[in-house]
PDB file of N, CA and C in Angstrom:
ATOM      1  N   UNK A   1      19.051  13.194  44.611  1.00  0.00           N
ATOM      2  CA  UNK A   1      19.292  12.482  43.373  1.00  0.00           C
ATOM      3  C   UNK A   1      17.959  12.351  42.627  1.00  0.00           C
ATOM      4  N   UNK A   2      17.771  12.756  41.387  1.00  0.00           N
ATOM      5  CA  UNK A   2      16.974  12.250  40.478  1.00  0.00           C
ATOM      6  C   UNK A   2      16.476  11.376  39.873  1.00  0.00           C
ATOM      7  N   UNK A   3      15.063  10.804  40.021  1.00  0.00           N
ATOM      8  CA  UNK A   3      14.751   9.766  39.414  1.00  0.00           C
ATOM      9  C   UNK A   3      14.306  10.196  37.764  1.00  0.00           C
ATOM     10  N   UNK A   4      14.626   9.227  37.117  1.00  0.00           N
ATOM     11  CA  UNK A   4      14.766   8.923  35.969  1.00  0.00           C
ATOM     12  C   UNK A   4      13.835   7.876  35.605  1.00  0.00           C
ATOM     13  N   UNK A   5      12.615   8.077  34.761  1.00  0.00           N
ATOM     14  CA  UNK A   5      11.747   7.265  34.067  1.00  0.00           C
ATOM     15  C   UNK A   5      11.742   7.329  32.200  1.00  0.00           C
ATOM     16  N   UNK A   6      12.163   5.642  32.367  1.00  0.00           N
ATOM     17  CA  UNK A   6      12.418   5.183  30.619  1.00  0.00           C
ATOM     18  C   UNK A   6      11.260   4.017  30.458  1.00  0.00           C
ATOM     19  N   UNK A   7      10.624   4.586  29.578  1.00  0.00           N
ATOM     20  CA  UNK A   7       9.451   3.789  28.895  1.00  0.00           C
ATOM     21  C   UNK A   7      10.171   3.323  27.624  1.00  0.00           C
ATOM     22  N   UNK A   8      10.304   2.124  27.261  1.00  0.00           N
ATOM     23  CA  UNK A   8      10.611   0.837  26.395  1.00  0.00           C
ATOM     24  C   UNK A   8       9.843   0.459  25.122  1.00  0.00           C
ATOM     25  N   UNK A   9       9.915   0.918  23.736  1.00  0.00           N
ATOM     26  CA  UNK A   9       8.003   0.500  22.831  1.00  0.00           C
ATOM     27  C   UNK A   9       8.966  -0.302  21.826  1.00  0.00           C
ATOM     28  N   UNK A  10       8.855  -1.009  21.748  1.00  0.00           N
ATOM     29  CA  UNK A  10       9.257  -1.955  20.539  1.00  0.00           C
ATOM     30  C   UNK A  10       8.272  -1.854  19.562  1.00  0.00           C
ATOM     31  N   UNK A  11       8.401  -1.716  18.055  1.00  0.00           N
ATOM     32  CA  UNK A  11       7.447  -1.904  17.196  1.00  0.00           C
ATOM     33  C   UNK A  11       7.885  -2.324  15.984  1.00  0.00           C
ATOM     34  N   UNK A  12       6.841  -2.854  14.905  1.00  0.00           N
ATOM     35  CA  UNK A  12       7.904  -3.378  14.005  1.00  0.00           C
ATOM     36  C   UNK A  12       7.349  -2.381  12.890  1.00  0.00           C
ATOM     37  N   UNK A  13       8.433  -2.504  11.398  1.00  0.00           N
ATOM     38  CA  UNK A  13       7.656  -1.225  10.836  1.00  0.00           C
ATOM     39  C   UNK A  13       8.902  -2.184   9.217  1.00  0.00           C
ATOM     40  N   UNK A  14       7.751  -2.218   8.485  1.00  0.00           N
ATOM     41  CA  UNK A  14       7.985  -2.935   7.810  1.00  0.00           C
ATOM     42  C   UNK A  14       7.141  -1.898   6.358  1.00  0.00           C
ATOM     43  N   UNK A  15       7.084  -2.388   4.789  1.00  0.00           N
ATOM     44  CA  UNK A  15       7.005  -1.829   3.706  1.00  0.00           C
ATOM     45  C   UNK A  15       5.870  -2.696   3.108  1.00  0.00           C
ATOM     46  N   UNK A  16       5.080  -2.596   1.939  1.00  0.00           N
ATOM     47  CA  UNK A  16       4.821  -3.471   1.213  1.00  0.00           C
ATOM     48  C   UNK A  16       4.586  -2.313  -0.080  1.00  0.00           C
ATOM     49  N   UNK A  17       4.695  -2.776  -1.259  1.00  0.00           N
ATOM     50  CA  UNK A  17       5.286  -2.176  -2.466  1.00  0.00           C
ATOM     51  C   UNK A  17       4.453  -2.749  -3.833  1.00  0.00           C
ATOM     52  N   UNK A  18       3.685  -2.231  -4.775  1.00  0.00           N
ATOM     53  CA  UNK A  18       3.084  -2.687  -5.667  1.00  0.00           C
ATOM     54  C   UNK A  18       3.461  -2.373  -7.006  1.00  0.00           C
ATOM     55  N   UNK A  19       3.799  -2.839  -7.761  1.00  0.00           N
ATOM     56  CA  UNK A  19       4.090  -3.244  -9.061  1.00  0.00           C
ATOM     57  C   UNK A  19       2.912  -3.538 -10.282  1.00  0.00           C
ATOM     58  N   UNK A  20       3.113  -2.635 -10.827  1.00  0.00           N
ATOM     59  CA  UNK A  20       2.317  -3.402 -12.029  1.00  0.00           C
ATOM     60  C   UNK A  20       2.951  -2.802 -13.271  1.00  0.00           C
ATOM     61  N   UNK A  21       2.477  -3.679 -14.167  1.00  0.00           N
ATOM     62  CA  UNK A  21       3.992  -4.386 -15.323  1.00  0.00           C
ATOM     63  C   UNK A  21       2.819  -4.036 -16.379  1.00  0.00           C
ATOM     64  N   UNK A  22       3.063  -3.730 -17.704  1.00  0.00           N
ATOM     65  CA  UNK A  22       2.520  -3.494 -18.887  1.00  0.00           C
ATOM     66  C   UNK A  22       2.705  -5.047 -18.922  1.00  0.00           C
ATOM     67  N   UNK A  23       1.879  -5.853 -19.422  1.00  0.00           N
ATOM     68  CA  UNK A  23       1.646  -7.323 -19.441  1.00  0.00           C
ATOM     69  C   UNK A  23       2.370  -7.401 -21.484  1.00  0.00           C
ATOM     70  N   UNK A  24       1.867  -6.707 -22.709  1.00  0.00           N
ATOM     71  CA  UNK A  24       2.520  -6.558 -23.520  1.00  0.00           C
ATOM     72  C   UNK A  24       4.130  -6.135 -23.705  1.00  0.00           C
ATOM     73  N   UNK A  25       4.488  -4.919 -22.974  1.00  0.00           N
ATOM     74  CA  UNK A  25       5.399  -4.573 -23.145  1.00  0.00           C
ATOM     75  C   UNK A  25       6.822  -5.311 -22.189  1.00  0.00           C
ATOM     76  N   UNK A  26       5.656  -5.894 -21.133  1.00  0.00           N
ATOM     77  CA  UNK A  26       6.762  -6.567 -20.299  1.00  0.00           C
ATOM     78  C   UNK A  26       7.470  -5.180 -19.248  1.00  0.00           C
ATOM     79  N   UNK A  27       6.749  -4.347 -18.642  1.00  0.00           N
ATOM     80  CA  UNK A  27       7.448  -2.887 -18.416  1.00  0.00           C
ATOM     81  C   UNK A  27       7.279  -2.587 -17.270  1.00  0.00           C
ATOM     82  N   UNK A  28       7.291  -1.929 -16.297  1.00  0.00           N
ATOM     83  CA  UNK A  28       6.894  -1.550 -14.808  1.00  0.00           C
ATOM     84  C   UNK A  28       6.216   0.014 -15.283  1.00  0.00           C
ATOM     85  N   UNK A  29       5.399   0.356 -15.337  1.00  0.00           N
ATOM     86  CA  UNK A  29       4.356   1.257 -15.741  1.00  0.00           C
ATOM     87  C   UNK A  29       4.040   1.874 -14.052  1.00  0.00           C
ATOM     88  N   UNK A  30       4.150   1.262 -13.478  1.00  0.00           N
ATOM     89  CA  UNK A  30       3.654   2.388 -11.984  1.00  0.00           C
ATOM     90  C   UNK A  30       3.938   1.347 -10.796  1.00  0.00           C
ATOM     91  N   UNK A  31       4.715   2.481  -9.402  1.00  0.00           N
ATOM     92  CA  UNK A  31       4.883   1.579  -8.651  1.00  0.00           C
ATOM     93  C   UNK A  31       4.428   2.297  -7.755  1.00  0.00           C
ATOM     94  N   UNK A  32       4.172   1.954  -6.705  1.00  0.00           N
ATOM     95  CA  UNK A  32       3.906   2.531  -5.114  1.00  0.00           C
ATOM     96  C   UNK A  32       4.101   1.610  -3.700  1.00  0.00           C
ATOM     97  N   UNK A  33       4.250   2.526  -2.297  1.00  0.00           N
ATOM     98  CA  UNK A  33       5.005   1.916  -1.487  1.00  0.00           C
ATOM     99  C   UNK A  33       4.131   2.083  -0.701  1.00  0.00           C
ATOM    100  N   UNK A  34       3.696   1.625   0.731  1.00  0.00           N
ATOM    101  CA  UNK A  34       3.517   2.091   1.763  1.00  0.00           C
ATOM    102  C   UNK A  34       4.283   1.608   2.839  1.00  0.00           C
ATOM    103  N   UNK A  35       4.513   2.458   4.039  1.00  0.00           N
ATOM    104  CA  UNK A  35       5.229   1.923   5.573  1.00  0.00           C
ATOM    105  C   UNK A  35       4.703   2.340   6.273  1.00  0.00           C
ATOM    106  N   UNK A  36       5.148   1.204   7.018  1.00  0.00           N
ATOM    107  CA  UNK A  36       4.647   1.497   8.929  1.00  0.00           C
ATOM    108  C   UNK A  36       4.339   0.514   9.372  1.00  0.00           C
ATOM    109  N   UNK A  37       3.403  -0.627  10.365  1.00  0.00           N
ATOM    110  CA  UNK A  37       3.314  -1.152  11.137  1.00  0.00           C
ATOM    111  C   UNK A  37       2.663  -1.912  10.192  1.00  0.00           C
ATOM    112  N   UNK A  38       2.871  -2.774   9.053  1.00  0.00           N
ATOM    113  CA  UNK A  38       1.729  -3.673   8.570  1.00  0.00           C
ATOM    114  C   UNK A  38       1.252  -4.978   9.253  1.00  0.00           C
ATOM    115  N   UNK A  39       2.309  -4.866  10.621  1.00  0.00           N
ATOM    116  CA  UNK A  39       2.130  -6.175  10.628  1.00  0.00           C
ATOM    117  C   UNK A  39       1.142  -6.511  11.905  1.00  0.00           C
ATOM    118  N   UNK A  40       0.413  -5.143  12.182  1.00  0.00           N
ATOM    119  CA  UNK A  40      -0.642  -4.786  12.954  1.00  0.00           C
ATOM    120  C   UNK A  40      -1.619  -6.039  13.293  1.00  0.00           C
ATOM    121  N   UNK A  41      -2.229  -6.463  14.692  1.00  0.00           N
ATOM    122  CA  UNK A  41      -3.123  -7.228  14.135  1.00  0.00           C
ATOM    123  C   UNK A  41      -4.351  -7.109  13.921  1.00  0.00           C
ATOM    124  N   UNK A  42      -4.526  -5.421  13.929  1.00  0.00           N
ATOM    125  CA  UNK A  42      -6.208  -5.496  13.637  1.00  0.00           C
ATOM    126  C   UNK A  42      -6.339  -5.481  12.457  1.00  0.00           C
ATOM    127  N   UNK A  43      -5.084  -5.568  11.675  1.00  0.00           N
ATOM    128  CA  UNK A  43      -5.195  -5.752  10.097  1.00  0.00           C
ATOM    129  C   UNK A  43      -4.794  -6.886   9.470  1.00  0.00           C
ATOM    130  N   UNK A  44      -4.108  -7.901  10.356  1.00  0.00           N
ATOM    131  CA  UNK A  44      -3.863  -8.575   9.648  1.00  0.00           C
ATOM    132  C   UNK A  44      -5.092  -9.536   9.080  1.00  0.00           C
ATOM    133  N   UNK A  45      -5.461  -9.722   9.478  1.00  0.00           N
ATOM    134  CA  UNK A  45      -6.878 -10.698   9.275  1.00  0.00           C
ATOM    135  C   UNK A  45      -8.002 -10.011   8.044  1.00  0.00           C
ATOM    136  N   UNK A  46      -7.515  -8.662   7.563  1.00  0.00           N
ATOM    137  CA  UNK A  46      -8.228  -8.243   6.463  1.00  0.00           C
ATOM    138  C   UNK A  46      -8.066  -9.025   5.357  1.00  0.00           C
ATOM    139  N   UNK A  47      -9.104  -8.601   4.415  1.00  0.00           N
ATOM    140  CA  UNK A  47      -8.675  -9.511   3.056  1.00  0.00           C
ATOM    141  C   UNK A  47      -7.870  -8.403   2.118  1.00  0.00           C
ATOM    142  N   UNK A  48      -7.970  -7.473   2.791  1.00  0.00           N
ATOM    143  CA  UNK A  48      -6.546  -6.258   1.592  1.00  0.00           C
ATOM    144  C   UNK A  48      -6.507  -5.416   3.063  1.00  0.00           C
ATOM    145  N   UNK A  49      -5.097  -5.098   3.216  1.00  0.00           N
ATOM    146  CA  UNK A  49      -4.709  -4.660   4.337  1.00  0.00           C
ATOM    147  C   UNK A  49      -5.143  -3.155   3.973  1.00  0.00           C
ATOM    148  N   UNK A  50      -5.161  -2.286   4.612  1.00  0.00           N
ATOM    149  CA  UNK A  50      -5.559  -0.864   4.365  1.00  0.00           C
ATOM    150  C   UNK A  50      -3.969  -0.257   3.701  1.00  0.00           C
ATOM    151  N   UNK A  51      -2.971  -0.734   3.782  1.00  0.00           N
ATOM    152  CA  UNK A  51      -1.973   0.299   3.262  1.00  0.00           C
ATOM    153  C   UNK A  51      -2.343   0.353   1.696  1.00  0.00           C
ATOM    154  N   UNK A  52      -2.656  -1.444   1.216  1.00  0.00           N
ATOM    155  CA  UNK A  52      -3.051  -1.255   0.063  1.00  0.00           C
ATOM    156  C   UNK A  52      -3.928  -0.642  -0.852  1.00  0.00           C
ATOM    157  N   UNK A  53      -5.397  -0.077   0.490  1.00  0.00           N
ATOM    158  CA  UNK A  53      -5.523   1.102  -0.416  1.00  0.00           C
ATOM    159  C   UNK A  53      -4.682   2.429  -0.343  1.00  0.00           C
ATOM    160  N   UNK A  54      -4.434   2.961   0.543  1.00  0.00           N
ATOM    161  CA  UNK A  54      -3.899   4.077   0.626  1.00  0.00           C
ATOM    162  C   UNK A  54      -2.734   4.182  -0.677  1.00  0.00           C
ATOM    163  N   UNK A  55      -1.977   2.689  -1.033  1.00  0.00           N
ATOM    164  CA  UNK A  55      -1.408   2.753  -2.069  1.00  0.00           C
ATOM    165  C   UNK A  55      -1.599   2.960  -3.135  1.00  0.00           C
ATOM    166  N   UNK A  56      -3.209   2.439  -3.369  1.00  0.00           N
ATOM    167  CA  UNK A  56      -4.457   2.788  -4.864  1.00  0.00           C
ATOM    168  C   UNK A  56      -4.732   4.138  -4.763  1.00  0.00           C
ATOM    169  N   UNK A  57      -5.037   4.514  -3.701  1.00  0.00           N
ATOM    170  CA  UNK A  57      -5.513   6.062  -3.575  1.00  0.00           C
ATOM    171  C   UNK A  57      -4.683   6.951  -4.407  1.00  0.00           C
ATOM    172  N   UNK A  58      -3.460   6.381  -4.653  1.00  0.00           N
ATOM    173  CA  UNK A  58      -1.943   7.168  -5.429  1.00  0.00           C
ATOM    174  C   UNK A  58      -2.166   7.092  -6.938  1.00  0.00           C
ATOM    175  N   UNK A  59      -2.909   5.874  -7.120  1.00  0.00           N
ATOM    176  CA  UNK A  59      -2.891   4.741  -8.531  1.00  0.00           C
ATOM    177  C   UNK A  59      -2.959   6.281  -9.530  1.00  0.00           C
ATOM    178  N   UNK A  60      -2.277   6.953 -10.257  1.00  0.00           N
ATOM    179  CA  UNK A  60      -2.619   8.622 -11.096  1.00  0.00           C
ATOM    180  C   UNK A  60      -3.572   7.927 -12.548  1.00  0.00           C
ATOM    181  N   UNK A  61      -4.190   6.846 -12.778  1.00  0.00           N
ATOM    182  CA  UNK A  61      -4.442   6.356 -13.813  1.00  0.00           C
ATOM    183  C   UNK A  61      -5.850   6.732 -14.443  1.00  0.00           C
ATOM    184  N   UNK A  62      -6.127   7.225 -15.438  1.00  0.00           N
ATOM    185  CA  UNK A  62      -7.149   8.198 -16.018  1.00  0.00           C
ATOM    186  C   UNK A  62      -7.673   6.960 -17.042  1.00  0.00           C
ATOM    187  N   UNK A  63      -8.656   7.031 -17.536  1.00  0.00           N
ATOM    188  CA  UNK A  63      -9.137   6.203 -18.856  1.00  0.00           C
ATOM    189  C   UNK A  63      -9.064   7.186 -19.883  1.00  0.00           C
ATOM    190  N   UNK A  64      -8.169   6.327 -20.870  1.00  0.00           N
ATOM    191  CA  UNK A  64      -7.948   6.984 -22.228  1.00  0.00           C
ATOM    192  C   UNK A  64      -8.697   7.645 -23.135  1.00  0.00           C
ATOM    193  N   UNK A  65     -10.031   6.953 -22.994  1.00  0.00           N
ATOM    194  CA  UNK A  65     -11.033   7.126 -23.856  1.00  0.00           C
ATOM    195  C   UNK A  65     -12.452   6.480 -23.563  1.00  0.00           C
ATOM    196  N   UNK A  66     -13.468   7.448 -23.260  1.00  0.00           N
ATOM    197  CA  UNK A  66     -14.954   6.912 -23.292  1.00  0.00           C
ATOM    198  C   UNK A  66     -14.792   5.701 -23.968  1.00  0.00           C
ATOM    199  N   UNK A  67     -15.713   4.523 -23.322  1.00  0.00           N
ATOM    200  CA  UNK A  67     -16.389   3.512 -24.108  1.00  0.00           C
ATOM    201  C   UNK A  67     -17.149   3.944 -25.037  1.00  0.00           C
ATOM    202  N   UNK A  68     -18.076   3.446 -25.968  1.00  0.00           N
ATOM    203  CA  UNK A  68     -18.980   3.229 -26.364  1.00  0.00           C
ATOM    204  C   UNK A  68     -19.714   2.334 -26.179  1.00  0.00           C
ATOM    205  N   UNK A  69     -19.265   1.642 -25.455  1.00  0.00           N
ATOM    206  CA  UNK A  69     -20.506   0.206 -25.293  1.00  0.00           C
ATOM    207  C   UNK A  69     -20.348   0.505 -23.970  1.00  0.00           C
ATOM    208  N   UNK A  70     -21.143  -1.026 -23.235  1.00  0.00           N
ATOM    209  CA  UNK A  70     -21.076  -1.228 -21.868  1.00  0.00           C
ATOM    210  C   UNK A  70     -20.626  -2.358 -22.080  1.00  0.00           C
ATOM    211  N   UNK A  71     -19.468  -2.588 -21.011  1.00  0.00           N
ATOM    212  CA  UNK A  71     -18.918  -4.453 -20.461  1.00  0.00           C
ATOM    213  C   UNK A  71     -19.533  -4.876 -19.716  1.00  0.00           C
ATOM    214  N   UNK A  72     -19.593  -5.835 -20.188  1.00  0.00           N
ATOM    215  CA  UNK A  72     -20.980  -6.963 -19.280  1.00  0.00           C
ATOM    216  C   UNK A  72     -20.246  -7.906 -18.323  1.00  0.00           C
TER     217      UNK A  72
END
């Protein structure tokens, strides 16, 4: 008779999702997602979890137009 070995992994796997809204138009202008394990704890204790960059890394947003000045 054959033995039979079952290894057991529970994990949790959860989303977090970013939004940002044309503040004039009132609009959803770009969204992005990330998944998988956010609820990790070598991340939780960050002050921006890493999915959230990987979610910026997506951000396709170009500047319209050279300044001419500098913002101070």
């Amino acid at each position: 008779m054959a033995t039979q070995l079952l290894k057991k992994q529970e994990y949790v796997n959860g989303s977090i999702t970013l939004n940002l809204i044309d503040r004039k138009e009132n609009k959803l202008v770009w969204s992005g997602t990330a998944e998988g394990d956010i609820y990790d704890p070598l991340h939780i204790s960050s002050d921006l979890h890493p999915a959230v960059h990987r979610i910026l890394d997506e951000y396709p947003v170009k500047p319209l137009m050279k300044r001419s000045h500098k913002i101070r």
